[in-house]
Protein backbone atom coordinates (compact mmCIF):
# COMPACT_ATOMS: atom_id res chain seq x y z
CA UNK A 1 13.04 -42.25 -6.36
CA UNK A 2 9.56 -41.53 -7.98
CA UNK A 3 8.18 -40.70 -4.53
CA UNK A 4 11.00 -38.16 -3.69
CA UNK A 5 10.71 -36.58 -6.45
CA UNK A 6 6.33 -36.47 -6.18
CA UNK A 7 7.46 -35.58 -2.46
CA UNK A 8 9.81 -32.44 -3.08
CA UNK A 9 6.95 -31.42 -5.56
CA UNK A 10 4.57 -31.13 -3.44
CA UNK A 11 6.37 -29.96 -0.43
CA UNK A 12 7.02 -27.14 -2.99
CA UNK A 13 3.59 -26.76 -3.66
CA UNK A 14 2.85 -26.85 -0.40
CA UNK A 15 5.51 -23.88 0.71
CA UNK A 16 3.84 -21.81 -2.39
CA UNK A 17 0.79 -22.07 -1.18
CA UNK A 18 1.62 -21.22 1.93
CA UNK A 19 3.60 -18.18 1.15
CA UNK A 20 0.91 -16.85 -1.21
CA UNK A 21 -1.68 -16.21 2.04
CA UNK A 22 1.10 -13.93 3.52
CA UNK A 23 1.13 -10.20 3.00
CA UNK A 24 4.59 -9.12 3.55
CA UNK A 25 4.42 -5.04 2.46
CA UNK A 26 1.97 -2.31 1.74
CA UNK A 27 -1.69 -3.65 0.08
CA UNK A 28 -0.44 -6.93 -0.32
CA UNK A 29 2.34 -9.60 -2.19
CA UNK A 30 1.90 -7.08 -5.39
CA UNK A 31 1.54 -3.60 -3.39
CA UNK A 32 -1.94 -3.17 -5.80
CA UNK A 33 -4.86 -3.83 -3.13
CA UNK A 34 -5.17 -7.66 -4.55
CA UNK A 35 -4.53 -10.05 -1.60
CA UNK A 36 -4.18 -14.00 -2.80
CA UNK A 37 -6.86 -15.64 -0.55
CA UNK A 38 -9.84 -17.91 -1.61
CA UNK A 39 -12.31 -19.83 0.43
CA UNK A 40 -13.52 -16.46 2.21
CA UNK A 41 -17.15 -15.54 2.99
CA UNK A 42 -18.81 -13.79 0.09
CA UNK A 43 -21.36 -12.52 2.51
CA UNK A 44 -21.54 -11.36 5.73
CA UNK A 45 -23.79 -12.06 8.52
CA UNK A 46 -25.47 -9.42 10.47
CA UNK A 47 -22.89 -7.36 12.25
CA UNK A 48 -20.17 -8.41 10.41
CA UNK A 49 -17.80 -11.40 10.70
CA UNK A 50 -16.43 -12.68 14.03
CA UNK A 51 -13.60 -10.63 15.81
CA UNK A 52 -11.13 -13.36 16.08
CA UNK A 53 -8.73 -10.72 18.64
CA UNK A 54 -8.09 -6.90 19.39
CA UNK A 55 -4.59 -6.16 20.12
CA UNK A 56 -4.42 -2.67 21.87
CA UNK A 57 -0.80 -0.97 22.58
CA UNK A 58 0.71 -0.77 19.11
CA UNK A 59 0.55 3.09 19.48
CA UNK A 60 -0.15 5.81 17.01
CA UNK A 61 -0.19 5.75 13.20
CA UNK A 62 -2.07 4.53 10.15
CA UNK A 63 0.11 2.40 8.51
CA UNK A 64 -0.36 -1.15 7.52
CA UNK A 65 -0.03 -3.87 9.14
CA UNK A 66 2.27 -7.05 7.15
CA UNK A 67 2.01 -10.63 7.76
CA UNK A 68 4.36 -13.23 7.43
CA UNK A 69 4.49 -17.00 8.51
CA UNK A 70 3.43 -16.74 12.20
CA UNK A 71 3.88 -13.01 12.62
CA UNK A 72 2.33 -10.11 12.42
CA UNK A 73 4.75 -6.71 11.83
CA UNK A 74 3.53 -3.26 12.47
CA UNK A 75 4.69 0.43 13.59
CA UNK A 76 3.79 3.12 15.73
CA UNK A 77 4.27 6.20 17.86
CA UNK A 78 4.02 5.49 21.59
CA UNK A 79 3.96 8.70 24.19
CA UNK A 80 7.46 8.61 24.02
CA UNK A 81 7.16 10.32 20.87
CA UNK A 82 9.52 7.36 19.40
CA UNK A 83 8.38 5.29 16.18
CA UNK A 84 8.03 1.61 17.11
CA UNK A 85 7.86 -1.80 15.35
CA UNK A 86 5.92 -4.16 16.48
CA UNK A 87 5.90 -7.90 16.31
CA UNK A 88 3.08 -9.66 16.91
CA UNK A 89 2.19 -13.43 17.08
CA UNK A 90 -1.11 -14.44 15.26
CA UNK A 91 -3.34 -14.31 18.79
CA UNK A 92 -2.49 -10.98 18.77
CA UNK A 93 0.29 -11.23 21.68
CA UNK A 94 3.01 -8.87 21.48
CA UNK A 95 6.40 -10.64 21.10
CA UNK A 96 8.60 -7.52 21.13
CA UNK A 97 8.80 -4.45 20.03
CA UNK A 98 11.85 -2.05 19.17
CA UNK A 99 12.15 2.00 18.76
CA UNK A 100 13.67 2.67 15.27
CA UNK A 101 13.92 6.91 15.80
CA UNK A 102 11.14 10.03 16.49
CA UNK A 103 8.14 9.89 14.47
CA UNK A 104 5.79 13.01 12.89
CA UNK A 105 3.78 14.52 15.27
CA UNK A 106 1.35 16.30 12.76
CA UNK A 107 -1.77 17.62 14.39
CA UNK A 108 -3.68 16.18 12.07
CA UNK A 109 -2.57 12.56 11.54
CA UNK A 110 0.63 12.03 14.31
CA UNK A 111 1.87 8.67 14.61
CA UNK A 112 3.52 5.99 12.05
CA UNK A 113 2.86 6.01 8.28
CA UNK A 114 4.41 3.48 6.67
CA UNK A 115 3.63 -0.64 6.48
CA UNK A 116 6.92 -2.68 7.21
CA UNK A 117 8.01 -4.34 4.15
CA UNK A 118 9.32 -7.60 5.07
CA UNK A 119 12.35 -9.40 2.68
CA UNK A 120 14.16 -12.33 3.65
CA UNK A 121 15.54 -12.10 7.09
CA UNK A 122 14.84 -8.34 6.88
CA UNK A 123 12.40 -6.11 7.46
CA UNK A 124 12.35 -2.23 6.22
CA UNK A 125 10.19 0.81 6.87
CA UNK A 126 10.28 4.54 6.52
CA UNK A 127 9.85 6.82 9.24
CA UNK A 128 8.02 10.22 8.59
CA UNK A 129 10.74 11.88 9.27
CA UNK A 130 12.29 10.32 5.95
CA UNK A 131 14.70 7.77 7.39
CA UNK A 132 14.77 4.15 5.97
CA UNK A 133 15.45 1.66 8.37
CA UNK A 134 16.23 -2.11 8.16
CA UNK A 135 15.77 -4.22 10.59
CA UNK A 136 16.31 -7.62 11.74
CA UNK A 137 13.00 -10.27 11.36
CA UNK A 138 14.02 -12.34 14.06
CA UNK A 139 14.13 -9.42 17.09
CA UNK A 140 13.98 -5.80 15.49
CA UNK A 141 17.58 -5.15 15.64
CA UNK A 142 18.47 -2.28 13.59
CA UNK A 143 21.07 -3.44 11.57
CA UNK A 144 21.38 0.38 9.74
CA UNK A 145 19.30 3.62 9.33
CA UNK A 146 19.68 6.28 6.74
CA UNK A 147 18.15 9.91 6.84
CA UNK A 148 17.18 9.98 3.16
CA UNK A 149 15.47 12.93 3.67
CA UNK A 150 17.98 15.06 5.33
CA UNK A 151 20.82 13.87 3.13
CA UNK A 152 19.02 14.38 -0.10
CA UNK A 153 18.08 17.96 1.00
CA UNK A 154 14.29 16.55 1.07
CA UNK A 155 11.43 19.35 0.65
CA UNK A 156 9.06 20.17 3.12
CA UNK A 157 5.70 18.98 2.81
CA UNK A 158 2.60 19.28 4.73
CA UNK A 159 2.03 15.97 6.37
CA UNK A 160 5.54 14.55 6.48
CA UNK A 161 6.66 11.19 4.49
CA UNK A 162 4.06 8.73 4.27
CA UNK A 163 5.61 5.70 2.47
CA UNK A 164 5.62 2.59 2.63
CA UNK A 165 9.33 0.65 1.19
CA UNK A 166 9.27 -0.95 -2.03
CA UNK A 167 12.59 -3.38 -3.01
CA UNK A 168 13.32 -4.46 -5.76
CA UNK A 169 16.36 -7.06 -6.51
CA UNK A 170 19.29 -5.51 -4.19
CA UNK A 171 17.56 -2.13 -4.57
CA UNK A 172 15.54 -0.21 -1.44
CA UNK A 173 13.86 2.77 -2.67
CA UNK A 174 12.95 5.79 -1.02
CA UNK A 175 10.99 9.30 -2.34
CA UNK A 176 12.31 12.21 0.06
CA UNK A 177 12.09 14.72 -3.09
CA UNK A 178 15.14 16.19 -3.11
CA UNK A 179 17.12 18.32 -6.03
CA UNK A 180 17.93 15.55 -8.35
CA UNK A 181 16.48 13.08 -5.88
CA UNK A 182 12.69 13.28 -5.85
CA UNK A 183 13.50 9.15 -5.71
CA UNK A 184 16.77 7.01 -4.50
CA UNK A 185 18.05 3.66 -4.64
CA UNK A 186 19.74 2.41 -1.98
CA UNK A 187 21.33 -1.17 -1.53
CA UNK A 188 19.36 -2.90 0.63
CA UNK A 189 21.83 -4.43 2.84
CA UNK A 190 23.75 -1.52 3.90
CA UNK A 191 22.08 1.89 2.54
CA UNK A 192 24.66 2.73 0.66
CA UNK A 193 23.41 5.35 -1.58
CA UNK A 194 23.55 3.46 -5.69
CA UNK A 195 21.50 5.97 -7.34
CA UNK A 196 19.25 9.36 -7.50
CA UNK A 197 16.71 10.53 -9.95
CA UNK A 198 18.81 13.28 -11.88
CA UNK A 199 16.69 15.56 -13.35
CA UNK A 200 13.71 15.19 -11.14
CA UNK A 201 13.38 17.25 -8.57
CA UNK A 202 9.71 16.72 -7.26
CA UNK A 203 8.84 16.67 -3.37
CA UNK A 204 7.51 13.52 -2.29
CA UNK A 205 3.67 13.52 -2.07
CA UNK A 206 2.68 10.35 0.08
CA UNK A 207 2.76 7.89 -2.77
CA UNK A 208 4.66 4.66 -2.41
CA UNK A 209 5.95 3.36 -5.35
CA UNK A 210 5.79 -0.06 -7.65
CA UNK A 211 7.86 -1.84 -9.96
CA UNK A 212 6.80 -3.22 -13.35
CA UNK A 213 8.57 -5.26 -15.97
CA UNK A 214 8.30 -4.22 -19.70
CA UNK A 215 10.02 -6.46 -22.17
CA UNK A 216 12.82 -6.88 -19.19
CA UNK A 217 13.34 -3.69 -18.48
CA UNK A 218 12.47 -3.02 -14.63
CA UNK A 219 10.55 0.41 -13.97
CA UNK A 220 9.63 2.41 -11.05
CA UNK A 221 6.66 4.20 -11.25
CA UNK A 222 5.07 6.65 -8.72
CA UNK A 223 3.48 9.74 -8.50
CA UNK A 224 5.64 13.25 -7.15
CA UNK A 225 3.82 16.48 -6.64
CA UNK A 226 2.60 17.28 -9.78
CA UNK A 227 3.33 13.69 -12.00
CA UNK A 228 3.58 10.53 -12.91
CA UNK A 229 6.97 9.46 -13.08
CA UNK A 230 9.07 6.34 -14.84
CA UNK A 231 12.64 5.43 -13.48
CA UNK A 232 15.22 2.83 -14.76
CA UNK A 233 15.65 0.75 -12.00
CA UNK A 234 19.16 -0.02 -13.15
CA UNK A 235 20.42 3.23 -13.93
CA UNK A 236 17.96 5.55 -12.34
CA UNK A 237 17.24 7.27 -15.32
CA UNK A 238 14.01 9.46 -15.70
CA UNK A 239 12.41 7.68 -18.77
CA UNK A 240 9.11 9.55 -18.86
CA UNK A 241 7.19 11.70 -16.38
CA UNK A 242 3.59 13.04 -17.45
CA UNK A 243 1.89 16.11 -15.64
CA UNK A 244 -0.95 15.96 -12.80
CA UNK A 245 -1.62 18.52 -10.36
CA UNK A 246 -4.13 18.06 -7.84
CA UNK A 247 -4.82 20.23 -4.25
CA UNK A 248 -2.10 20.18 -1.59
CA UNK A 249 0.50 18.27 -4.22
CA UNK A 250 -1.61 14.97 -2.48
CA UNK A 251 -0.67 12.17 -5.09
CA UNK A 252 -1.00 8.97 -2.45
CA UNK A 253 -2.51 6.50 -4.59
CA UNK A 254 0.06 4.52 -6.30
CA UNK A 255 -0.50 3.59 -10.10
CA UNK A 256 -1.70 0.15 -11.30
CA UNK A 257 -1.06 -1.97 -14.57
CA UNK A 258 -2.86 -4.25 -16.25
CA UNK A 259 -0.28 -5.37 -19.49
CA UNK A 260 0.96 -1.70 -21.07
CA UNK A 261 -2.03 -0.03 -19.33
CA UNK A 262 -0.73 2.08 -16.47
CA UNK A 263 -3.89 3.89 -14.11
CA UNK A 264 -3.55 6.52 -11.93
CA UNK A 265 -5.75 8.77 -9.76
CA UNK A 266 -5.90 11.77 -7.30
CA UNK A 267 -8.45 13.27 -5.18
CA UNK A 268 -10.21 16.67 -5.14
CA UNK A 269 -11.87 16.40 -8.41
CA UNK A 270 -8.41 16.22 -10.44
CA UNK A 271 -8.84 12.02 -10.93
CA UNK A 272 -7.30 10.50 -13.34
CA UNK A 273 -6.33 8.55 -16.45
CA UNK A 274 -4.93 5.99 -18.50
CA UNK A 275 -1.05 5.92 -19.68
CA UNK A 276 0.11 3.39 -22.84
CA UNK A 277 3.31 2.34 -21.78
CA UNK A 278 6.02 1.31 -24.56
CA UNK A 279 6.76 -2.21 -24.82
CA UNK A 280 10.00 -1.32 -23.45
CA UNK A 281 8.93 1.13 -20.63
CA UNK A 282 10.70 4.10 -22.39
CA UNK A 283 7.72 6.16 -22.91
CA UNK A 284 4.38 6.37 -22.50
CA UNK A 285 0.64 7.88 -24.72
CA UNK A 286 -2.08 9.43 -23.03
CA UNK A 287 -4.64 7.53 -23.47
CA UNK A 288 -7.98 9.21 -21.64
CA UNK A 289 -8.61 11.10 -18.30
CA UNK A 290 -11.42 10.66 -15.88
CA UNK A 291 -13.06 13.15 -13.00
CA UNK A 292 -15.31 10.46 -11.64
CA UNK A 293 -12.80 8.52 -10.04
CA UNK A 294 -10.86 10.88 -7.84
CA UNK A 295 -9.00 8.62 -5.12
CA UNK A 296 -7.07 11.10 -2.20
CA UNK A 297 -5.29 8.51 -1.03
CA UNK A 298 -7.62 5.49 -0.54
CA UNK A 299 -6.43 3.46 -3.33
CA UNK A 300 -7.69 1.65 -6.10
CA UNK A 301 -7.64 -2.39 -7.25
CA UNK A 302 -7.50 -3.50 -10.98
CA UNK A 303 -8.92 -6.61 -11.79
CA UNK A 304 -9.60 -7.95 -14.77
CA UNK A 305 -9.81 -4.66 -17.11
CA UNK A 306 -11.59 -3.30 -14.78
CA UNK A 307 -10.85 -0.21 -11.85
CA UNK A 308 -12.67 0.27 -8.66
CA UNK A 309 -11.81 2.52 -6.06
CA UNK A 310 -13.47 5.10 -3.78
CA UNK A 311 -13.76 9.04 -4.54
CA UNK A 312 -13.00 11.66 -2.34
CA UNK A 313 -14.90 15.19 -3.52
CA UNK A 314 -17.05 12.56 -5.92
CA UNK A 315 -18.10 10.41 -2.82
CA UNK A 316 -19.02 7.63 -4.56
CA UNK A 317 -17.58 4.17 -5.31
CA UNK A 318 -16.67 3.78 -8.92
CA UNK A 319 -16.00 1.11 -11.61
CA UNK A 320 -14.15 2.09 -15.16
CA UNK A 321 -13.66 0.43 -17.75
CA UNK A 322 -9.51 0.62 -18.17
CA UNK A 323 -9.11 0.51 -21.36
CA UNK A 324 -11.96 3.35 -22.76
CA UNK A 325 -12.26 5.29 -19.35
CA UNK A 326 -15.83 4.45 -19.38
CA UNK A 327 -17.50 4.37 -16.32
CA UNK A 328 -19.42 1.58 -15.59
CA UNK A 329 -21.28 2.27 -12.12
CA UNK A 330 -21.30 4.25 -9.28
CA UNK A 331 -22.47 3.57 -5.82
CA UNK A 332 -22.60 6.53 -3.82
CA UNK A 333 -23.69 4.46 -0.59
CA UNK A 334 -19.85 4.02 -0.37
CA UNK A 335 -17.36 7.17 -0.11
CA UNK A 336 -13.89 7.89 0.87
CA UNK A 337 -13.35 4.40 1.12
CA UNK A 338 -9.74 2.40 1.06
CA UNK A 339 -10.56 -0.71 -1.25
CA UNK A 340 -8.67 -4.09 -1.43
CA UNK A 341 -9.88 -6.99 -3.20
CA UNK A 342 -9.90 -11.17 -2.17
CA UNK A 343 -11.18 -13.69 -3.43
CA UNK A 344 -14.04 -11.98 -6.14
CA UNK A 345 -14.82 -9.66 -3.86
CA UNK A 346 -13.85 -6.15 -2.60
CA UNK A 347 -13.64 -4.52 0.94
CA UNK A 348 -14.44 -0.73 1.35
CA UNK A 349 -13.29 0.66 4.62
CA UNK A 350 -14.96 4.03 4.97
CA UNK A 351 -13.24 6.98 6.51
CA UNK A 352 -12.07 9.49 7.79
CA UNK A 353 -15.38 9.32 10.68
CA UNK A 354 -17.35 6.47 9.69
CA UNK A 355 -15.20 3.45 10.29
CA UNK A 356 -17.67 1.04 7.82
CA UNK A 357 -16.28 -2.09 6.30
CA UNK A 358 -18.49 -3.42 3.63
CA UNK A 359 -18.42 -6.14 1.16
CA UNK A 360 -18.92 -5.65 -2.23
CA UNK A 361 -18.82 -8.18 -5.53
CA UNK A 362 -16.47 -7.18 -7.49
CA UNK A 363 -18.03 -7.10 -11.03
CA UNK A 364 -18.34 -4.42 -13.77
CA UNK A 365 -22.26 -5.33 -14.45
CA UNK A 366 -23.44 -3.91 -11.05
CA UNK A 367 -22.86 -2.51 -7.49
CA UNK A 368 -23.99 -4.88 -5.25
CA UNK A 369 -23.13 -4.83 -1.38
CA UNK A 370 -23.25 -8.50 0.33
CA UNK A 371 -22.52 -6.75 4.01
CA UNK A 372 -21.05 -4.13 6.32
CA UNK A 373 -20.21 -3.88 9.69
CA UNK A 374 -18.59 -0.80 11.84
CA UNK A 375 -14.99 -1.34 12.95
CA UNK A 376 -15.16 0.92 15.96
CA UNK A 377 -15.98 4.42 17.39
CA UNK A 378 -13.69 6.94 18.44
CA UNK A 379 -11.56 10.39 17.70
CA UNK A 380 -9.44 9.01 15.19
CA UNK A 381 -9.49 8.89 11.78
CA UNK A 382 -10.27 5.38 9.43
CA UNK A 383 -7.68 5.66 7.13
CA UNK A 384 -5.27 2.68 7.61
CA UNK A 385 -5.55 0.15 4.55
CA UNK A 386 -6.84 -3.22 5.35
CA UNK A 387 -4.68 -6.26 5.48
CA UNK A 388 -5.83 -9.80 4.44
CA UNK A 389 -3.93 -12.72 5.00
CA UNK A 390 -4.37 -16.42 6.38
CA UNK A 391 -8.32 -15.77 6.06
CA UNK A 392 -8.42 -12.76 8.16
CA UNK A 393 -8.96 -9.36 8.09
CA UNK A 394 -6.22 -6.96 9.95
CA UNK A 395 -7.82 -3.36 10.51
CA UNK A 396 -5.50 -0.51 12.42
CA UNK A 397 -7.68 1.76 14.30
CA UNK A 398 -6.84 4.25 17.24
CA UNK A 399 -3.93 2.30 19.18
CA UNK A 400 -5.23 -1.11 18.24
CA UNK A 401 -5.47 -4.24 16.00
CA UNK A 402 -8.79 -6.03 14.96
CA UNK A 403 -8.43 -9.14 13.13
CA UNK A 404 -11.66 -10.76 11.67
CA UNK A 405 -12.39 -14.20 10.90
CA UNK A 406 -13.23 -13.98 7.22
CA UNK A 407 -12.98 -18.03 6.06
CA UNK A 408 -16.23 -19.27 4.50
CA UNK A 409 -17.81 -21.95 6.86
């Protein structure tokens, strides 16, 4: 009896474990750039680590790719002009792949935007044309498909919808920034529409949104063209917005917490600041505003009190202090960079021409790079975030999948 018990324990702990080195939606288990792994290389060795596999053929775009058990999900526009998922085995080996509708065909950035998010037996995205789709894990059936951003009279924006889903309980979320709808809820098994955000009427600005708990009350926050924004997840009530305006309405970086400290960012010089959120998530105080730190839409990673993310007119990597807004260093060897963090460290992919993945300790004392490697060289732009999961490193570049062997030897 004693060892049954000792063995379902650790069969548990096993499955935990096991689960916590997938990355199942956008920037990881949490959707804030931290990715669960340990035992990876804290330095590189000349070059970069080893290129475990390329997969080519997974078409246009610059979304995310999500990883889960033995397989790999990501989307794409082939010449078709049709949005794909993708399934992938971990070689890199196609297993199938299924269209799911048309995708944007922006001259500047055509293709797929958004990272599968992967739930249960389920797996959702959003095309940039603004319809959710959910789909089955085992073969990509669709098993429905709603055009959010027709049906809730969606605003036009310059680069079409660029996010990624986030779910929460029974709830599916989607931004197509319509009147009284800059953000729905629909169920997740069937899309039936359960709520809209009355009173906010906001177009979407390429920001995919999170979900935080304060004192059991479940928030959305995300940023719409010109704010912040909090949203009962129950009722869909707008608790709180706060004003930001940056150039072209681009507010892609979604906001971060560390306890009631909420961080957001923008690029162009506008930056950002620091939001104290109510113990119940009703409202929120200003709390300081920074210029230094102006993300576009590369992200940024909290860890331990402390922000780090890439400029975009600053050029410069940055660390702040969260809770003063003090900056603590700046690198400018690093720019327009996507960062993620693993394992003490933080990865810096550098676009939109450059294509340079570097290593960096992640510390508030110091900037200090431990190496850096190019991805590749081509006509497209560097702009997907990284993936890290089962001690590698997934980078979308141009058509094609890199994975890196990243485990410490």
């Amino acid at each position: 009896m004693k060892f049954t018990a000792w063995a379902v324990v650790a069969l548990s702990l096993f499955t935990f474990a096991a689960q916590a080195a997938d990355s199942p939606q956008f920037r990881g288990p949490d959707r804030d750039g931290i990715f669960p792994e340990k035992g990876l290389m804290q330095a590189w060795p000349e070059g970069g680590p080893a290129l475990a596999w390329k997969a080519e053929g997974i078409g246009a775009g610059y979304a995310s790719v999500s990883v889960v058990g033995d397989t790999l999900f990501a989307t794409g526009m082939l010449p078709d002009e049709q949005g794909y998922l993708f399934a992938l085995d971990t070689n890199g080996a196609i297993k199938w792949k299924v269209p799911y509708g048309p995708e944007t065909l922006d001259k500047q950035a055509p293709g797929a935007r958004s990272a599968p998010t992967v739930d249960g037996d389920r797996v959702y995205i959003i095309s940039g044309k603004g319809v959710v789709v959910c789909m089955a894990v085992a073969d990509g059936k669709i098993l429905w498909q709603r055009d959010a951003f027709t049906e809730f009279k969606g605003q036009d924006i310059a680069w079409a919808i660029a996010e990624s889903p986030c779910i929460d309980g029974d709830l599916v979320f989607s931004t197509p920034g319509g009147p009284d709808a800059s953000v729905v809820a629909l169920n997740k098994m069937d899309g039936t529409p359960v709520w809209t955000s009355k009173g906010l009427s906001e177009a979407h600005s390429y920001c995919s949104p999170d979900v935080f708990d304060f004192g059991g009350k479940r928030v959305l926050v995300t940023m719409t063209a010109k704010s912040v924004v909090g949203i009962d997840v129950k009722t869909g009530a707008v608790l709180w917005t706060h004003p930001h305006e940056t150039d072209y309405d681009i507010h892609a970086v979604t906001p971060v917490l560390q306890g009631n400290m909420l961080y957001y960012t923008a690029g162009y010089g506008s930056g950002g600041g620091m939001l104290e959120v109510a113990p119940d998530g009703s409202a929120i105080t200003p709390k300081w505003t920074d210029k230094t730190l102006d993300s576009q839409h590369h992200g940024v990673v909290l860890v331990d009190g402390y922000i780090y993310g890439a400029g975009h007119n600053g050029k410069q990597l940055v660390c702040l202090e969260l809770a003063t807004g003090k900056v603590m260093w700046t690198a400018p060897e690093i720019s327009q960079a996507v960062t993620v963090y693993a394992d003490g460290m933080l990865y810096t992919y550098e676009g939109p021409r450059k294509g340079i993945m570097s290593l960096v300790k992640c510390t508030p004392n110091g900037y200090e790079r431990t190496g850096s490697f190019v991805v590749a060289k081509g006509r497209d732009k560097h702009w997907t975030h990284p993936t890290i999961a089962n001690g590698r490193l997934y980078v979308r570049y141009d058509g094609a999948l890199y994975a890196y062997d990243i485990k410490a030897k």
